[in-house]
C-alpha atoms as a PDB file:
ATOM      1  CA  UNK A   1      59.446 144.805  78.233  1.00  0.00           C
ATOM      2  CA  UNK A   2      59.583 145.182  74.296  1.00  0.00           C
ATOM      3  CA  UNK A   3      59.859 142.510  72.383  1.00  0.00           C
ATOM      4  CA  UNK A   4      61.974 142.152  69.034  1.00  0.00           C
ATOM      5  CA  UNK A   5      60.297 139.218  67.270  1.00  0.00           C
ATOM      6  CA  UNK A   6      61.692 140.521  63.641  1.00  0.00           C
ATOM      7  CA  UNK A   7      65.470 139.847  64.573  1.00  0.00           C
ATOM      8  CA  UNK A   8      67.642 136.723  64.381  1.00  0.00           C
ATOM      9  CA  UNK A   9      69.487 136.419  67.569  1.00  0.00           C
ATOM     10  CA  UNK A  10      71.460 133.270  67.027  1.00  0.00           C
ATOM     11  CA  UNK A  11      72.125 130.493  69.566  1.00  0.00           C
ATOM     12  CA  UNK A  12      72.848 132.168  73.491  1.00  0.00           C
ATOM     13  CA  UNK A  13      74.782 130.119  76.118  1.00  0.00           C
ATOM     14  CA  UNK A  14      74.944 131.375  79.532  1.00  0.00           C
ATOM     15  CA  UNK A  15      77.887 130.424  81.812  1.00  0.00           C
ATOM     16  CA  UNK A  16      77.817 130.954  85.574  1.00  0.00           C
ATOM     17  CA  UNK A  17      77.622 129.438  88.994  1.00  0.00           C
ATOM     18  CA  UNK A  18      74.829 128.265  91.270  1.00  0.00           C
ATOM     19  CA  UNK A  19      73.751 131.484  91.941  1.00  0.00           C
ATOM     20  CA  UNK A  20      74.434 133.564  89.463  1.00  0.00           C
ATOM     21  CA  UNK A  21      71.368 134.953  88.042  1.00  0.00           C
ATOM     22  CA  UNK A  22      71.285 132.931  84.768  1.00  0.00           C
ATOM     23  CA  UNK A  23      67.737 131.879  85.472  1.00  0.00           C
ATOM     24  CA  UNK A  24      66.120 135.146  85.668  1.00  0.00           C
ATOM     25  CA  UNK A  25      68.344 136.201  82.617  1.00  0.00           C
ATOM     26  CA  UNK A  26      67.426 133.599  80.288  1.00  0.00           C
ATOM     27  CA  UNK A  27      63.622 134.520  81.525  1.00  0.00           C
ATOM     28  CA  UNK A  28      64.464 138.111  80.174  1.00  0.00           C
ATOM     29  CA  UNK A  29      66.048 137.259  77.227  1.00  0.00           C
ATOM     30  CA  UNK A  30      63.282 134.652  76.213  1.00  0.00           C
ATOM     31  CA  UNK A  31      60.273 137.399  76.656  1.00  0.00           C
ATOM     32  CA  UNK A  32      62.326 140.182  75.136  1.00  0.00           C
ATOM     33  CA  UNK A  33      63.170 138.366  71.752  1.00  0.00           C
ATOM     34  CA  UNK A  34      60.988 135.168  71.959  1.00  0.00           C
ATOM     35  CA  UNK A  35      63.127 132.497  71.573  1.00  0.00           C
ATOM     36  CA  UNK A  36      62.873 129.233  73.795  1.00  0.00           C
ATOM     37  CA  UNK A  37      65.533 128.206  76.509  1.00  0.00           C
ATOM     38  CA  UNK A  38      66.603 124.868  75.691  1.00  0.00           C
ATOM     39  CA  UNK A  39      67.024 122.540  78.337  1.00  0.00           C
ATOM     40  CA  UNK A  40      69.464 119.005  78.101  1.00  0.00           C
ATOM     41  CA  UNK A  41      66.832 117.867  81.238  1.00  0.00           C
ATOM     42  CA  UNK A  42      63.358 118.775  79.133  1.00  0.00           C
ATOM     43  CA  UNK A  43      65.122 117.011  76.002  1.00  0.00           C
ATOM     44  CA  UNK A  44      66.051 114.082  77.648  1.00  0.00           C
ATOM     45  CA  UNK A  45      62.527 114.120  79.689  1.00  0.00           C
ATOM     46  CA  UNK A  46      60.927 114.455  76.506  1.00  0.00           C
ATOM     47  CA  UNK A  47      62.135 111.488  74.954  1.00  0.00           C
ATOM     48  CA  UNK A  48      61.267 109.148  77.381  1.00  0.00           C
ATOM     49  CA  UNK A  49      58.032 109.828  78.019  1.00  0.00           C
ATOM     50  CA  UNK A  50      57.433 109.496  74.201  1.00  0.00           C
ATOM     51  CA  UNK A  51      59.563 106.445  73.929  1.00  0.00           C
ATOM     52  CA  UNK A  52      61.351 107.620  70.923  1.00  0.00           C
ATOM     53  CA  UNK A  53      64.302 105.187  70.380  1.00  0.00           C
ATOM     54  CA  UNK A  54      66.952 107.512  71.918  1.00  0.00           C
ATOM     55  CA  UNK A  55      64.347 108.008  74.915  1.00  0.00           C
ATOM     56  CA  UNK A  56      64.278 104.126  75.943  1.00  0.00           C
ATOM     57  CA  UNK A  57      68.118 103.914  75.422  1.00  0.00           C
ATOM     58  CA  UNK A  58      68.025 106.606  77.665  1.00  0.00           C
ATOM     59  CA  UNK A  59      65.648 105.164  80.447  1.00  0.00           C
ATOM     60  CA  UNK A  60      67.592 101.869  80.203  1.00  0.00           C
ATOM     61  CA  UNK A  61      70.618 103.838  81.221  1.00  0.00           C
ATOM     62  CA  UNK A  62      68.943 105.778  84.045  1.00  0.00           C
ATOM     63  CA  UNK A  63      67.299 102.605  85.434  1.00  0.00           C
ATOM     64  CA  UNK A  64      70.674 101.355  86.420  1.00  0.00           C
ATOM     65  CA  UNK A  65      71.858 104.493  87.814  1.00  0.00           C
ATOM     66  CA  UNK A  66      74.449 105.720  85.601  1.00  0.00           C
ATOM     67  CA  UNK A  67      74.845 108.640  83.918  1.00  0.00           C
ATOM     68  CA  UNK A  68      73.497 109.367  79.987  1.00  0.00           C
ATOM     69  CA  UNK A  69      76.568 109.647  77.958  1.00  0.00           C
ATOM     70  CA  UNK A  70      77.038 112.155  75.298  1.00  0.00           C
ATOM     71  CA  UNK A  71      76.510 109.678  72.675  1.00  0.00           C
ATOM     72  CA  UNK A  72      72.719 109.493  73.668  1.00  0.00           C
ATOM     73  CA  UNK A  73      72.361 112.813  74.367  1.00  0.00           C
ATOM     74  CA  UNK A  74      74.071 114.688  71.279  1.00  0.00           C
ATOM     75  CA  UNK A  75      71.227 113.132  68.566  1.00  0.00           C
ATOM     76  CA  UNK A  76      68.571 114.188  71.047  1.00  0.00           C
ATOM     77  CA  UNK A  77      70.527 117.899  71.067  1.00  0.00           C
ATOM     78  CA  UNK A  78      70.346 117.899  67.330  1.00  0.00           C
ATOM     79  CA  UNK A  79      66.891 117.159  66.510  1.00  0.00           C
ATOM     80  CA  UNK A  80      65.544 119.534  68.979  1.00  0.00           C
ATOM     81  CA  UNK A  81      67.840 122.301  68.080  1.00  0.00           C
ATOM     82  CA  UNK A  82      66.332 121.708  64.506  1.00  0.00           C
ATOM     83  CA  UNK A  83      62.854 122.689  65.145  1.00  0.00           C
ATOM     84  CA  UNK A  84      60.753 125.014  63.804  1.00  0.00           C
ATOM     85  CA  UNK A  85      60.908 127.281  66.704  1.00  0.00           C
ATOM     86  CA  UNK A  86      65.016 127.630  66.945  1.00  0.00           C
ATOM     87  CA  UNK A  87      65.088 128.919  64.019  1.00  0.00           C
ATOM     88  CA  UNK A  88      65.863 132.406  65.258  1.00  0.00           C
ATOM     89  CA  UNK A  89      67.438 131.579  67.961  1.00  0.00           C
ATOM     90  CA  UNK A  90      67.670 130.061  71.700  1.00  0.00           C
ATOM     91  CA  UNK A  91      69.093 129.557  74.800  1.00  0.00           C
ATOM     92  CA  UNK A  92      70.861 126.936  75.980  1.00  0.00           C
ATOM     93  CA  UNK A  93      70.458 125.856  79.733  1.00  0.00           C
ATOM     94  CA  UNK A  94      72.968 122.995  81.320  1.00  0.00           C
ATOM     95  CA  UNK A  95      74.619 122.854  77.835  1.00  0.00           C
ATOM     96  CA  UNK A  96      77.624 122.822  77.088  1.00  0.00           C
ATOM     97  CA  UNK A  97      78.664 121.483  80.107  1.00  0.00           C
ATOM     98  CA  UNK A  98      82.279 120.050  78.970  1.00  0.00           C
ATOM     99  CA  UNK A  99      85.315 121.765  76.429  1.00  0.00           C
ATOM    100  CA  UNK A 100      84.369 118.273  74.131  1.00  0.00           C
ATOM    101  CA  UNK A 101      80.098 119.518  74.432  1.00  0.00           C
ATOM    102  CA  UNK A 102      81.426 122.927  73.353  1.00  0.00           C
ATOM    103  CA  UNK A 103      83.786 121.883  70.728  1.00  0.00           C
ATOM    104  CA  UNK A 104      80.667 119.135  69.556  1.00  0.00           C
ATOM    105  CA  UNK A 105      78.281 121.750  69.237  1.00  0.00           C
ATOM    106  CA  UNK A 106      80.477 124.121  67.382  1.00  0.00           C
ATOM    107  CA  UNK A 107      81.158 121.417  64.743  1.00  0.00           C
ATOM    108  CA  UNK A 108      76.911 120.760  64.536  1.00  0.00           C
ATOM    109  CA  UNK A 109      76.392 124.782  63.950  1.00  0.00           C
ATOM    110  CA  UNK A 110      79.374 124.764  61.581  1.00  0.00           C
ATOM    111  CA  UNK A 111      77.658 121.965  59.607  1.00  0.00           C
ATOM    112  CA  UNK A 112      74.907 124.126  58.692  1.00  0.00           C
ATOM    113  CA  UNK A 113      71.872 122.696  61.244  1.00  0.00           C
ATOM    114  CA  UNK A 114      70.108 126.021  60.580  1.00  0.00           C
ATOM    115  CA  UNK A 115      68.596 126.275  57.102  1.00  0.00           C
ATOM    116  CA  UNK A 116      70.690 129.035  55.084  1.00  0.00           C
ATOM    117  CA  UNK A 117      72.436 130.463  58.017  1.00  0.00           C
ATOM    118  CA  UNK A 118      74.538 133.342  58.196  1.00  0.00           C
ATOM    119  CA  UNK A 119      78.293 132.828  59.363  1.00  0.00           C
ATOM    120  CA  UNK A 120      78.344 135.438  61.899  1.00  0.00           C
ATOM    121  CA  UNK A 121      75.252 134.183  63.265  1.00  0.00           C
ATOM    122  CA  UNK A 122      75.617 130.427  63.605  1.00  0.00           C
ATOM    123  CA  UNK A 123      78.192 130.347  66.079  1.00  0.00           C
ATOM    124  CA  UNK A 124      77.061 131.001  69.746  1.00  0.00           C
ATOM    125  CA  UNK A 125      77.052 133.937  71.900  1.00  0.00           C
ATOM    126  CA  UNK A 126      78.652 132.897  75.331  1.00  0.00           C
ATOM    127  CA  UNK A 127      78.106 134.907  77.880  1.00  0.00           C
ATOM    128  CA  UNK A 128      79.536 133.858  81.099  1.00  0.00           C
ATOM    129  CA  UNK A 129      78.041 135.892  84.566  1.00  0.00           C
ATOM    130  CA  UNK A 130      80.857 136.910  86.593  1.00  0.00           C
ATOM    131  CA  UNK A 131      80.043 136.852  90.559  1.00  0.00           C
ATOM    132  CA  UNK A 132      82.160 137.257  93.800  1.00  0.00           C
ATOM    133  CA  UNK A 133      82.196 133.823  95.787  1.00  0.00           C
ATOM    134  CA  UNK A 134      81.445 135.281  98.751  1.00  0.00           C
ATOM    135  CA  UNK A 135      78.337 137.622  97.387  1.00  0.00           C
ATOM    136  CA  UNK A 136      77.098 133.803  95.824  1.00  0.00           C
ATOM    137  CA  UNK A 137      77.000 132.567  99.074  1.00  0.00           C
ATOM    138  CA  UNK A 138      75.007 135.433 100.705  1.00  0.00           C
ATOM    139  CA  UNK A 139      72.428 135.159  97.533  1.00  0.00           C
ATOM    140  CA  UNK A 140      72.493 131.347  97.687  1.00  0.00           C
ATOM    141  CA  UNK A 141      72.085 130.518 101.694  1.00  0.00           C
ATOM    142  CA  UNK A 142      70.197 133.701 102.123  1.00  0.00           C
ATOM    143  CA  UNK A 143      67.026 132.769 100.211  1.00  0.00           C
ATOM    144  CA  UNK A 144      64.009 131.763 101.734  1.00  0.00           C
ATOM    145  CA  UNK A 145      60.318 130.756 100.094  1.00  0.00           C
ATOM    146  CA  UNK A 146      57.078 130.455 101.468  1.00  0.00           C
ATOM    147  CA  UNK A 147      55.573 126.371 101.681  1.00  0.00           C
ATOM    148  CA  UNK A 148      52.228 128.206 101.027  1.00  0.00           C
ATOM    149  CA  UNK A 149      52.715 130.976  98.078  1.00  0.00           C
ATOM    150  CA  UNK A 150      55.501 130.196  96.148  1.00  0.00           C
ATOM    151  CA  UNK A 151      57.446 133.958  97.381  1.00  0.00           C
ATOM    152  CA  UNK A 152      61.159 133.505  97.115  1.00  0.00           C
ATOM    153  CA  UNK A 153      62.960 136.153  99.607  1.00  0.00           C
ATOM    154  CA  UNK A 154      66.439 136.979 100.905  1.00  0.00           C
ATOM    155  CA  UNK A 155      67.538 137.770 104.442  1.00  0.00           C
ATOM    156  CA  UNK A 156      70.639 139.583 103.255  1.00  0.00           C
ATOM    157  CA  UNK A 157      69.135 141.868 100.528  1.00  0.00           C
ATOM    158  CA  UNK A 158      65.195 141.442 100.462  1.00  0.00           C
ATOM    159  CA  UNK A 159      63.974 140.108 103.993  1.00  0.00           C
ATOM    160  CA  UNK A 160      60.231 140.066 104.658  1.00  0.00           C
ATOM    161  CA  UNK A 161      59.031 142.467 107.324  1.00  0.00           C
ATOM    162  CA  UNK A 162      58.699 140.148 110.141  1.00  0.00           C
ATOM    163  CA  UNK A 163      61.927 137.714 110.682  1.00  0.00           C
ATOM    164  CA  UNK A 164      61.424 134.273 108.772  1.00  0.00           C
ATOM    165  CA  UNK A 165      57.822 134.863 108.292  1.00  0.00           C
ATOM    166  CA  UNK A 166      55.715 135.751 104.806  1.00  0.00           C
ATOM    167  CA  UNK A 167      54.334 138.908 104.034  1.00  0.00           C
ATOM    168  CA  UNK A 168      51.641 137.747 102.675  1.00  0.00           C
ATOM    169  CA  UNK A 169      50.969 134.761 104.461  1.00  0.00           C
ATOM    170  CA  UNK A 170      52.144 135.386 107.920  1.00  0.00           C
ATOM    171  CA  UNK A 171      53.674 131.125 107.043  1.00  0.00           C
ATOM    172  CA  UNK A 172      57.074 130.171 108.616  1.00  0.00           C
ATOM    173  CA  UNK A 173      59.747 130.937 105.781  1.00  0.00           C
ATOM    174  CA  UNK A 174      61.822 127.616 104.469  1.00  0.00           C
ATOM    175  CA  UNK A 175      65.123 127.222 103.526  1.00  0.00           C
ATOM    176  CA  UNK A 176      65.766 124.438 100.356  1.00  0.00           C
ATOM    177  CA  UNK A 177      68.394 121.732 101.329  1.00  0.00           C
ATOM    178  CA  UNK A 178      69.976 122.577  97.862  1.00  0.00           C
ATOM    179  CA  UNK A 179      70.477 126.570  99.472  1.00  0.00           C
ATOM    180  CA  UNK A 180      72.143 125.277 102.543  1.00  0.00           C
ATOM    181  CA  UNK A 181      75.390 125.975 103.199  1.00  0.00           C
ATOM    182  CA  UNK A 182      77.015 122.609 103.523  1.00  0.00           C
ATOM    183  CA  UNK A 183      75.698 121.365 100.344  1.00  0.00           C
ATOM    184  CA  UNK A 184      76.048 124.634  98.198  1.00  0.00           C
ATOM    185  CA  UNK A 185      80.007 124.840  98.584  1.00  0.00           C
ATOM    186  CA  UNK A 186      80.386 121.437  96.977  1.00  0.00           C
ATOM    187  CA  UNK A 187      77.853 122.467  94.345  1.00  0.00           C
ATOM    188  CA  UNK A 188      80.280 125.752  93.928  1.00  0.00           C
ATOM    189  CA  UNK A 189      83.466 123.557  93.918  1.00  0.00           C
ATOM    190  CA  UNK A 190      81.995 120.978  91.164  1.00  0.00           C
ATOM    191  CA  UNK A 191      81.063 124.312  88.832  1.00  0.00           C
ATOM    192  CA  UNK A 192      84.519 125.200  89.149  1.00  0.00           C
ATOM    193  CA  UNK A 193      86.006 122.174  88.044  1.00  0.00           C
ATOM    194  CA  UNK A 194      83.836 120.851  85.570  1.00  0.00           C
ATOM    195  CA  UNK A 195      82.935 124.872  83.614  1.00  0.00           C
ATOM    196  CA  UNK A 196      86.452 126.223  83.703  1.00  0.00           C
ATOM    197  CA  UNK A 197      87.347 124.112  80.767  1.00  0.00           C
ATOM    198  CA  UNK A 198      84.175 125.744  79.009  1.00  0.00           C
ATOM    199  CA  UNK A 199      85.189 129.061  79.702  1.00  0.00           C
ATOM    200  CA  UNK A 200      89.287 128.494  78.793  1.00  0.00           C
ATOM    201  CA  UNK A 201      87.167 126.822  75.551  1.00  0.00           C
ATOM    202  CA  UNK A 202      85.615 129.506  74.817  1.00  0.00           C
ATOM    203  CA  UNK A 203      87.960 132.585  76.023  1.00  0.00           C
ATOM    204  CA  UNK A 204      90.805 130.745  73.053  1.00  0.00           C
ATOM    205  CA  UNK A 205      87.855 131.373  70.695  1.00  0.00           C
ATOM    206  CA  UNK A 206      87.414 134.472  71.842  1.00  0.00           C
ATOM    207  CA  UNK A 207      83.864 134.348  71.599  1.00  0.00           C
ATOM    208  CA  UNK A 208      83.415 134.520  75.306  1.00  0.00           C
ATOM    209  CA  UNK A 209      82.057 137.530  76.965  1.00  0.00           C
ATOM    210  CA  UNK A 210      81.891 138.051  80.492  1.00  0.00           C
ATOM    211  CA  UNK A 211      79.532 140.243  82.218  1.00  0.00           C
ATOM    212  CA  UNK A 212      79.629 141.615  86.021  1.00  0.00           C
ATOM    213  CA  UNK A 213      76.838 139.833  87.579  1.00  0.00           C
ATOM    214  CA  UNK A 214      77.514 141.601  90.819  1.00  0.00           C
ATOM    215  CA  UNK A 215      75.082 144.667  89.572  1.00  0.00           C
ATOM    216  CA  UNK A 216      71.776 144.861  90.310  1.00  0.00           C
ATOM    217  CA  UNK A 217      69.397 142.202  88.296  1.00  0.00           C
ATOM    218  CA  UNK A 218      68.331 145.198  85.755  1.00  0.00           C
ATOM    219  CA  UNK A 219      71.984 146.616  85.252  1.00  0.00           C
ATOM    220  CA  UNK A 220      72.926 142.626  84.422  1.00  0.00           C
ATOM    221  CA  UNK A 221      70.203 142.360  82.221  1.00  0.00           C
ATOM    222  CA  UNK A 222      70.937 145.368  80.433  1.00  0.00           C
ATOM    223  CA  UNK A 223      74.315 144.725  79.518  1.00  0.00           C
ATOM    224  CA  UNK A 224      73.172 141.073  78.602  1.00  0.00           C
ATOM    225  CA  UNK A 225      71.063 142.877  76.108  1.00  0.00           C
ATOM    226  CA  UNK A 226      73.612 145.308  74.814  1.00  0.00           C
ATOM    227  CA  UNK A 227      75.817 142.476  74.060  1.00  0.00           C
ATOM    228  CA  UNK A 228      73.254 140.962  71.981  1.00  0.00           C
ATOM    229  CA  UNK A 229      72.342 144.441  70.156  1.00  0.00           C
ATOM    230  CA  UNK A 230      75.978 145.061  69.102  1.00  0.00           C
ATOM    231  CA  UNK A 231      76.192 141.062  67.257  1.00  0.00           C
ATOM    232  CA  UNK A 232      73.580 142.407  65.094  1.00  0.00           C
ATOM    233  CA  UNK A 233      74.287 146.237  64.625  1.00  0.00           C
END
């Protein structure tokens, strides 16, 4: 895949369920235009295990079991946002996850983080990957790896030669508890609920863009692209 290394390509934040492809998309877009994919988990990981001030706030919290507010978490957001290497741009991953994350990072964009940054270019570009329930839940409780090599395949679309068994391998194929069927429909459910407010966020912007993630990988990719080609034509 080319890569466009002289471009600016601005802040990216993909929306879509469990499910959805946004994995293997942000992998595309980060090897296409080198930027990083910036994740609230690696942030927050970061910090505590080099005990920066936010970071042991932070570990305090989690030691009791509760959740890391947004007051801990935005600072962290900032300063990492405001290195060297998201300067061109980057991907968000698990962020924004709320309407008041979206509307908080729109107001840290708008305040100039990026050093002399063009208008156009500091606000994001949300893409949000469209996908039929019922095709999520054949990609989702259809996958199967290998314990031995790592090979991720699907019974419904890219089954392995022999039923539930590697081809490389010839090991018994495993299903992740997370893929299973009784724990992926609350997953779906809770995306629902807690994203739509994103996307209704975003949509009275109008800076949202959706994209058919129904197509095949390549066809989603290539629109993804497109979409980024046409902010900068």
């Amino acid at each position: 895949m080319a890569q466009e290394i002289s471009r600016d390509i601005g802040p990216v934040v993909l929306l879509g369920p469990p499910g959805a492809g946004k994995g293997t998309q942000a992998k595309r877009i980060m090897e296409k235009y080198l930027i990083p994919q910036i994740s609230t988990g690696d942030i927050l990981r970061y910090n505590v295990a080099q005990a920066t001030e936010l970071g042991l706030k932070a570990k305090a919290v989690m030691a009791r079991g509760e959740l890391v507010s947004d007051d801990l978490m935005y600072p962290m957001v900032r300063q990492r946002l405001s290195q060297p290497d998201c300067k061109r741009g980057y991907i968000l991953d698990g962020f924004p996850r709320t309407a008041a994350q979206a509307q908080w990072l729109d107001v840290l964009l708008e305040d100039k983080l990026f050093e002399n940054p063009r208008p156009t270019q500091s606000w994001p570009i949300v893409i949000c990957l469209d996908v039929d329930y019922n095709e999520l839940l054949l990609r989702i409780t259809g996958r199967r790896s290998c314990p031995t090599c790592g090979r991720i395949y699907n019974v419904h679309f890219q089954p392995p030669r022999n039923d539930e068994v590697c081809d490389l391998d010839g090991t018994k194929l495993v299903t992740r508890n997370d893929d299973r069927l009784e724990v992926i429909q609350p997953r779906l459910k809770a995306y629902q609920e807690q994203t739509a407010p994103v996307v209704d966020y975003y949509q009275r912007t109008g800076r949202l863009v959706w994209v058919n993630g129904d197509l095949p990988m390549d066809e989603v990719t290539g629109q993804i692209f497109r979409i980024l080609e046409a902010r900068h034509s």
